[in-house]
C-alpha atoms as a PDB file:
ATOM      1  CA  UNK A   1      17.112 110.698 159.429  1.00  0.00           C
ATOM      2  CA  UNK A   2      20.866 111.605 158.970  1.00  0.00           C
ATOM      3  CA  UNK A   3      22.868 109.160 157.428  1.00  0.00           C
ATOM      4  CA  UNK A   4      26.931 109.977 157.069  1.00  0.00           C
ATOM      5  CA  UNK A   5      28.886 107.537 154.828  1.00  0.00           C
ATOM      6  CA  UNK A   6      31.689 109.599 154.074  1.00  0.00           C
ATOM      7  CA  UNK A   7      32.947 111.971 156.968  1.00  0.00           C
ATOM      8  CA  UNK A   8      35.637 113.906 154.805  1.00  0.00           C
ATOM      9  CA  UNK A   9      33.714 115.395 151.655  1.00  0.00           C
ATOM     10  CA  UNK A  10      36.812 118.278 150.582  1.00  0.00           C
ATOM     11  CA  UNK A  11      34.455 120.586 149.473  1.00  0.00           C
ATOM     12  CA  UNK A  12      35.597 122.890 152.052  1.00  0.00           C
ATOM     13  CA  UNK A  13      39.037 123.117 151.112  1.00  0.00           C
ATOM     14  CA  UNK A  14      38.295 125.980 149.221  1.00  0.00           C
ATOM     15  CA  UNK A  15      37.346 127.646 153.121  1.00  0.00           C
ATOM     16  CA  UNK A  16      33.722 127.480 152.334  1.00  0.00           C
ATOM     17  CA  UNK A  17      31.611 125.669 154.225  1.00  0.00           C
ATOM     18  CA  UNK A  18      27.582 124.334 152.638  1.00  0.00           C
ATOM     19  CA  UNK A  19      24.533 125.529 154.220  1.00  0.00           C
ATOM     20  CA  UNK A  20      21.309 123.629 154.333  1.00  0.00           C
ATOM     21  CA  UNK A  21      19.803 124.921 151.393  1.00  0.00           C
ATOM     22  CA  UNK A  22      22.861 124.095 149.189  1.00  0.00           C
ATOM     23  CA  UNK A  23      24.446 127.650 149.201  1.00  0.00           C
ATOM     24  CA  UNK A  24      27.946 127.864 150.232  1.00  0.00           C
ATOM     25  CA  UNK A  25      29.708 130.199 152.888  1.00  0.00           C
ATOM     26  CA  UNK A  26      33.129 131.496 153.417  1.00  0.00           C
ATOM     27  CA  UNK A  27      34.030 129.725 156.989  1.00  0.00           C
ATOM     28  CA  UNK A  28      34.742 132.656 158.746  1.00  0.00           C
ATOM     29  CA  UNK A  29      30.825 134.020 157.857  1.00  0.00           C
ATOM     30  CA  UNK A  30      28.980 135.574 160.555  1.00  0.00           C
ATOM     31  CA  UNK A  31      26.420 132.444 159.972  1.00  0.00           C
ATOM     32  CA  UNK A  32      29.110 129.890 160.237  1.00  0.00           C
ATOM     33  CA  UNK A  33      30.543 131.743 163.541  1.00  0.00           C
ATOM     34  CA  UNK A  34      28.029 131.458 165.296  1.00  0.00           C
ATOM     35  CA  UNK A  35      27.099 127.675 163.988  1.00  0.00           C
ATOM     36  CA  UNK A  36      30.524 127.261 165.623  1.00  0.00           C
ATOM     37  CA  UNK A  37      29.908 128.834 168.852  1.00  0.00           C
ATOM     38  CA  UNK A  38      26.759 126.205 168.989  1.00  0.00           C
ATOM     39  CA  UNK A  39      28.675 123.555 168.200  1.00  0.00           C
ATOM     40  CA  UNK A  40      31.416 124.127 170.981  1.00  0.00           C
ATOM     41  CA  UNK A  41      28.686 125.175 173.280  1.00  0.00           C
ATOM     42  CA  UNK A  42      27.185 121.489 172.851  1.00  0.00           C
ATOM     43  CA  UNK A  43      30.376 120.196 173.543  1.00  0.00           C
ATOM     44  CA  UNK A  44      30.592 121.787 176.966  1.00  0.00           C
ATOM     45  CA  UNK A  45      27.296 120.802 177.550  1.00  0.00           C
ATOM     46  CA  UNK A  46      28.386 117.278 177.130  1.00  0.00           C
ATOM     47  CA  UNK A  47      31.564 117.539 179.369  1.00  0.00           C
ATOM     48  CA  UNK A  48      29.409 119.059 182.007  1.00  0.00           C
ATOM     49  CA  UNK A  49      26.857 116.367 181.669  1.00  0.00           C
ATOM     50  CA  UNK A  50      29.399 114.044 182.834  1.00  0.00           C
ATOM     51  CA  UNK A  51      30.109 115.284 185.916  1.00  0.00           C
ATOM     52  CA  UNK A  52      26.279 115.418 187.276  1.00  0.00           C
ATOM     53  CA  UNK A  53      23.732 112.764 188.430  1.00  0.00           C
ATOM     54  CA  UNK A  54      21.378 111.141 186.019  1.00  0.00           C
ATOM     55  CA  UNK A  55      18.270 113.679 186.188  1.00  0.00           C
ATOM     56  CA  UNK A  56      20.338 116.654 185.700  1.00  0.00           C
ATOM     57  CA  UNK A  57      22.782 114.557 183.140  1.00  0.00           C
ATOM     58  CA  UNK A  58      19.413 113.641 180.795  1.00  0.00           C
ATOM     59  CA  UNK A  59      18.382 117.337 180.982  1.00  0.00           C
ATOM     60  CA  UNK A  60      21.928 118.372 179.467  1.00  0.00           C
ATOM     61  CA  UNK A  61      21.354 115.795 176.903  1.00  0.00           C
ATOM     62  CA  UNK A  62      17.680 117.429 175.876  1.00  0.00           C
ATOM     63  CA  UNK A  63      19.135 120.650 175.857  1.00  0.00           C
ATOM     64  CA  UNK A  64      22.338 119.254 173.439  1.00  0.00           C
ATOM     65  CA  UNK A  65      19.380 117.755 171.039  1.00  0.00           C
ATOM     66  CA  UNK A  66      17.986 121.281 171.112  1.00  0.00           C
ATOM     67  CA  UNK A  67      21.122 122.937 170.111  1.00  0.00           C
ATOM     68  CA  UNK A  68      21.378 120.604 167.195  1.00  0.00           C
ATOM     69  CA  UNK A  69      17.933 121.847 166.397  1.00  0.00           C
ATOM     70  CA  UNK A  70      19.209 125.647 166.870  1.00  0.00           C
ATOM     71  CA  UNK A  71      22.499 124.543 164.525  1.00  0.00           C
ATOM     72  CA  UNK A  72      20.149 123.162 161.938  1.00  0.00           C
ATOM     73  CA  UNK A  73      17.955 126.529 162.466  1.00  0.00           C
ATOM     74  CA  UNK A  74      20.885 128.519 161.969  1.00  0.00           C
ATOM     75  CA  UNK A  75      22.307 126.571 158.838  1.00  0.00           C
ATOM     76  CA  UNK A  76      19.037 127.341 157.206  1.00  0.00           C
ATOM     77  CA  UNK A  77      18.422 130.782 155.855  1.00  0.00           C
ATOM     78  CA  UNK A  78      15.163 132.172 154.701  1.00  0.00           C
ATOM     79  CA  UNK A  79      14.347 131.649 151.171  1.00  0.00           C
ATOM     80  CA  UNK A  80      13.496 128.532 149.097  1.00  0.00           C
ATOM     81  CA  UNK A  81      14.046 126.094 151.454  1.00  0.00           C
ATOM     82  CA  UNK A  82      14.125 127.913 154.164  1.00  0.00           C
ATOM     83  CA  UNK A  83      11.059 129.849 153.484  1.00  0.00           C
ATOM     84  CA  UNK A  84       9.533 133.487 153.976  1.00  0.00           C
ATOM     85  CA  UNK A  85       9.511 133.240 157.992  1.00  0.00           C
ATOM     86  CA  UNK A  86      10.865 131.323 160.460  1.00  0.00           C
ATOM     87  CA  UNK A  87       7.798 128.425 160.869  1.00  0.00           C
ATOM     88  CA  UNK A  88       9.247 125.162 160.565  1.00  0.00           C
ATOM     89  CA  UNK A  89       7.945 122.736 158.517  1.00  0.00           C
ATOM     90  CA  UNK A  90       8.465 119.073 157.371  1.00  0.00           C
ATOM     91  CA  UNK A  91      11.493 119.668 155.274  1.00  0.00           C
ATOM     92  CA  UNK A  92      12.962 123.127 157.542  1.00  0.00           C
ATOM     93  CA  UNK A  93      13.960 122.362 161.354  1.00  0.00           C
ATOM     94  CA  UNK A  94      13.597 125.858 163.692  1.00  0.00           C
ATOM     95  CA  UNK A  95      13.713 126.382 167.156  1.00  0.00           C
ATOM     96  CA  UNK A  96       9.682 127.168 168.368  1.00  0.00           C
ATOM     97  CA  UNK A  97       8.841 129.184 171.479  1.00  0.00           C
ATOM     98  CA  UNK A  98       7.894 126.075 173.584  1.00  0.00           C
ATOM     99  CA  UNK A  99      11.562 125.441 173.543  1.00  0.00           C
ATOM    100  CA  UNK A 100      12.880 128.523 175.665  1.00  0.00           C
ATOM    101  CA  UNK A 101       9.206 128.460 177.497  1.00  0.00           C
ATOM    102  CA  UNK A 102      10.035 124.891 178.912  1.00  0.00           C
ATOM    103  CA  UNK A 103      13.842 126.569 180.549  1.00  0.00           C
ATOM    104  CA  UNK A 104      12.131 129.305 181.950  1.00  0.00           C
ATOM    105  CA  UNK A 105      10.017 126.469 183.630  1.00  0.00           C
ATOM    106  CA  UNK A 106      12.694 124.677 184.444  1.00  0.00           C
ATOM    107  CA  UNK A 107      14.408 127.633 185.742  1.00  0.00           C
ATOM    108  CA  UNK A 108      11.334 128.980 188.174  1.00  0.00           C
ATOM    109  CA  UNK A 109      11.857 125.149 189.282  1.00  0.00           C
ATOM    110  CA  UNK A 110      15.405 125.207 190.464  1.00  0.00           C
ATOM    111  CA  UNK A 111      15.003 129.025 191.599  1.00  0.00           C
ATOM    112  CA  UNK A 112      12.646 127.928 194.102  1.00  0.00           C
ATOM    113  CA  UNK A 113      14.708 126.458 196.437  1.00  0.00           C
ATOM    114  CA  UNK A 114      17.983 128.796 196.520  1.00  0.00           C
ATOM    115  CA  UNK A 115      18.240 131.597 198.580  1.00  0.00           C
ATOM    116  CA  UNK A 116      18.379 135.130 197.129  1.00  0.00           C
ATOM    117  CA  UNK A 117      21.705 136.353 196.064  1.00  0.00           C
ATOM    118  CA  UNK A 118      23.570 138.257 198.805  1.00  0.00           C
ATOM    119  CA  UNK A 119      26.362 138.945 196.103  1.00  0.00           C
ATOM    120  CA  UNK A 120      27.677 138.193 192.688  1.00  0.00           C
ATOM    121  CA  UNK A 121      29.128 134.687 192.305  1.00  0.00           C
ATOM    122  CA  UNK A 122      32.487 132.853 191.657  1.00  0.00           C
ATOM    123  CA  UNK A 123      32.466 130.333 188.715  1.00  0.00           C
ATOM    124  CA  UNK A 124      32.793 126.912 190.735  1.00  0.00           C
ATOM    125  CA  UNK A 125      32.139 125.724 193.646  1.00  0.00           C
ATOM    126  CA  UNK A 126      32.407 122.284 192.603  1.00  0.00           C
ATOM    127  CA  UNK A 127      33.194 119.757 189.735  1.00  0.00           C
ATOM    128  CA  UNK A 128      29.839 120.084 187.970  1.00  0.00           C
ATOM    129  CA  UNK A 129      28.984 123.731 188.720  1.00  0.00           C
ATOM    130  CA  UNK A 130      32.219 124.775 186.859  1.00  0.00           C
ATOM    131  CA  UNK A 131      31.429 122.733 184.258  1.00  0.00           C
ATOM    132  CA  UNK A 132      28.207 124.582 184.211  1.00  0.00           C
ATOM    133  CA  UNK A 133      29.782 127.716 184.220  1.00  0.00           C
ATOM    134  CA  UNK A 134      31.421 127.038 181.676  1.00  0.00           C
ATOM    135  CA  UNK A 135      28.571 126.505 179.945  1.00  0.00           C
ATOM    136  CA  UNK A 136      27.107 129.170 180.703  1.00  0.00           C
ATOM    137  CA  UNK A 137      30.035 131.389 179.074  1.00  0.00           C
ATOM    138  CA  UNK A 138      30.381 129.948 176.093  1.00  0.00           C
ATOM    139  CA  UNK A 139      26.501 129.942 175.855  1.00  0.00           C
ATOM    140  CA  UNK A 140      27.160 134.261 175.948  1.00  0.00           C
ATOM    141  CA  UNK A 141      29.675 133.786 173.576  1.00  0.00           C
ATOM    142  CA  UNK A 142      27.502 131.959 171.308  1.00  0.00           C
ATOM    143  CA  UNK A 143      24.591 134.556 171.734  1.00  0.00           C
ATOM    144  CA  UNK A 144      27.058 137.356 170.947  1.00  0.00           C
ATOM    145  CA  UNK A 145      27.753 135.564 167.417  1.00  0.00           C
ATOM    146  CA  UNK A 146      24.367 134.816 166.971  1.00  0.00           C
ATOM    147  CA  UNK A 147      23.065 138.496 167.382  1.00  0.00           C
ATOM    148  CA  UNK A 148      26.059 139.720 165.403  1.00  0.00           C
ATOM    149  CA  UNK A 149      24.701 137.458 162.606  1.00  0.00           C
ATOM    150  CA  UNK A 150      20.979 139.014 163.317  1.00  0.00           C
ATOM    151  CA  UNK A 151      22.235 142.308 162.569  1.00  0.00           C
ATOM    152  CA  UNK A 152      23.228 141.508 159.256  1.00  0.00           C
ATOM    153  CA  UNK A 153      20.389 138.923 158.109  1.00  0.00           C
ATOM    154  CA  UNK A 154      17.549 136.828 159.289  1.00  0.00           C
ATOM    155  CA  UNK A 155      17.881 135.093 162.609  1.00  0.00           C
ATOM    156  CA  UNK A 156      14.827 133.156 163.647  1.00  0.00           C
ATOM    157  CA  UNK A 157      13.562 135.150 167.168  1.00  0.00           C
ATOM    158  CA  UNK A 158      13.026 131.978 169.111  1.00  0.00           C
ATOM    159  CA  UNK A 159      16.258 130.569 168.732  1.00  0.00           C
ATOM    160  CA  UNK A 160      17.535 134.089 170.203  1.00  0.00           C
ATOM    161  CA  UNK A 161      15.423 133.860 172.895  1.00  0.00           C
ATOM    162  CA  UNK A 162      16.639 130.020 173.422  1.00  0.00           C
ATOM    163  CA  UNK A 163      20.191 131.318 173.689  1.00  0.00           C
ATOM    164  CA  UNK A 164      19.574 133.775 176.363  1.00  0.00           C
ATOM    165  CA  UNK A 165      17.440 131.911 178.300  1.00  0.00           C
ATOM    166  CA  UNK A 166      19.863 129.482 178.241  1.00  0.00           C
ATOM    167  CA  UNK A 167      22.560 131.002 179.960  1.00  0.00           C
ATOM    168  CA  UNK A 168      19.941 131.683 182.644  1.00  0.00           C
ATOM    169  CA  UNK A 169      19.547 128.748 183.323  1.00  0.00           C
ATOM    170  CA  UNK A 170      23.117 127.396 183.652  1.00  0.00           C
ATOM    171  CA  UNK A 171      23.469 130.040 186.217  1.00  0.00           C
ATOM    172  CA  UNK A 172      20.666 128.634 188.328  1.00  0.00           C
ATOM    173  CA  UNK A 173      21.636 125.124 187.498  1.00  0.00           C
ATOM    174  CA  UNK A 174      24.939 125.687 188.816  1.00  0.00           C
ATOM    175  CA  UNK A 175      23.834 127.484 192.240  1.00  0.00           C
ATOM    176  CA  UNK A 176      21.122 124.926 192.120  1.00  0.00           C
ATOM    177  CA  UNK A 177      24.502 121.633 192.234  1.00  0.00           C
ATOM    178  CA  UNK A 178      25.851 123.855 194.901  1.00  0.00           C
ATOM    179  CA  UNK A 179      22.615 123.849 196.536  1.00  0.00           C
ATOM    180  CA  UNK A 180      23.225 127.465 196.858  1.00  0.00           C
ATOM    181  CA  UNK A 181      26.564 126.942 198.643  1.00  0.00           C
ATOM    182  CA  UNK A 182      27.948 128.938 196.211  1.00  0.00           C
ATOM    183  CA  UNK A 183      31.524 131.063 196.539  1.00  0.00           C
ATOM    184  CA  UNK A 184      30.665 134.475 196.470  1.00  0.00           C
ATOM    185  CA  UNK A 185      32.923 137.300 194.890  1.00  0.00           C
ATOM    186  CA  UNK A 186      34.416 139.788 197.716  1.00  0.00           C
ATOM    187  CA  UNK A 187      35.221 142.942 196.582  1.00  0.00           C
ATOM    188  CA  UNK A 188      38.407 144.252 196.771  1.00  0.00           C
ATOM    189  CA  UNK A 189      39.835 140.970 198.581  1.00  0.00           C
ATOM    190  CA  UNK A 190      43.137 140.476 196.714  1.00  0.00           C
ATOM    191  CA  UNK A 191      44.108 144.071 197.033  1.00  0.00           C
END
């Protein structure tokens, strides 16, 4: 269990920031970027939470508890503590396969009842899809940082796989609050 007494610690005033096992990182680190991109992204999935009914609003809030897991996953680099592989164990928190397993499930779900695509999509539609989409972007945006960061070190496979899956299913979440009603790009329309 986390316990926080003291929420200002100034050990980062020095612009490093402490990873989980103990070593510290310059906050601009490929590791800490893309700890940040998870971070925001579980902010947006919070603001878009608010805008949906209570299903859809608890199965934002699962997916925010999993991106603490993938921040925690992230903040831990192989070695000591964080081992030889990514398996998690009592004292090391990683993402497992079961994770981006259960949003392709989820994502065959809400597929199922949308119409194909007849052509690429606008962002919106209405309160909660946007919020969605946003989501959804910021979800890329995190992916980009955390397959930067995989290109220089370690980066546990599953919580890659979480990531991308999870901007899948944002997409069909978002059709699926439109009930695919969605506002479809026209080529060429502004000209």
């Amino acid at each position: 269990m986390v316990k926080l007494n003291k929420i200002y610690t100034r050990t980062g005033d020095d612009g490093t920031t402490g990873l989980v096992d103990g070593s510290r990182r310059a906050k601009h680190d490929l590791r800490l970027e893309a700890i940040g991109e998870v971070d925001e992204l579980n902010s947006a999935v919070g603001f878009a939470a608010l805008a949906l009914e209570a299903d859809r609003a608890t199965a934002l809030r699962r997916i925010q508890n999993d991106l603490f897991d993938l921040g925690a996953d992230l903040a831990t680099p192989l070695g000591e503590i964080g081992g030889a592989d990514f398996t998690p164990s009592e004292m090391v928190l990683r993402v497992v396969a079961a994770q981006p397993d259960r949003l392709e499930t989820e994502i065959d779900t809400l597929n199922a009842s949308l119409p194909p695509l007849t052509s690429f999509i606008l962002p919106g539609g209405s309160e909660g899809a946007a919020r969605v989409h946003l989501a959804r972007a910021i979800t890329r945006r995190a992916e980009r940082a955390a397959t930067a960061l995989a290109a220089s070190e370690p980066v546990n496979p599953a919580a890659l796989a979480y990531l991308n899956r999870l901007s899948d299913y944002f997409f069909v979440l978002a059709r699926a609050i439109n009930a695919g009603n969605d506002p479809l790009w026209v080529p060429g329309a502004s000209r």
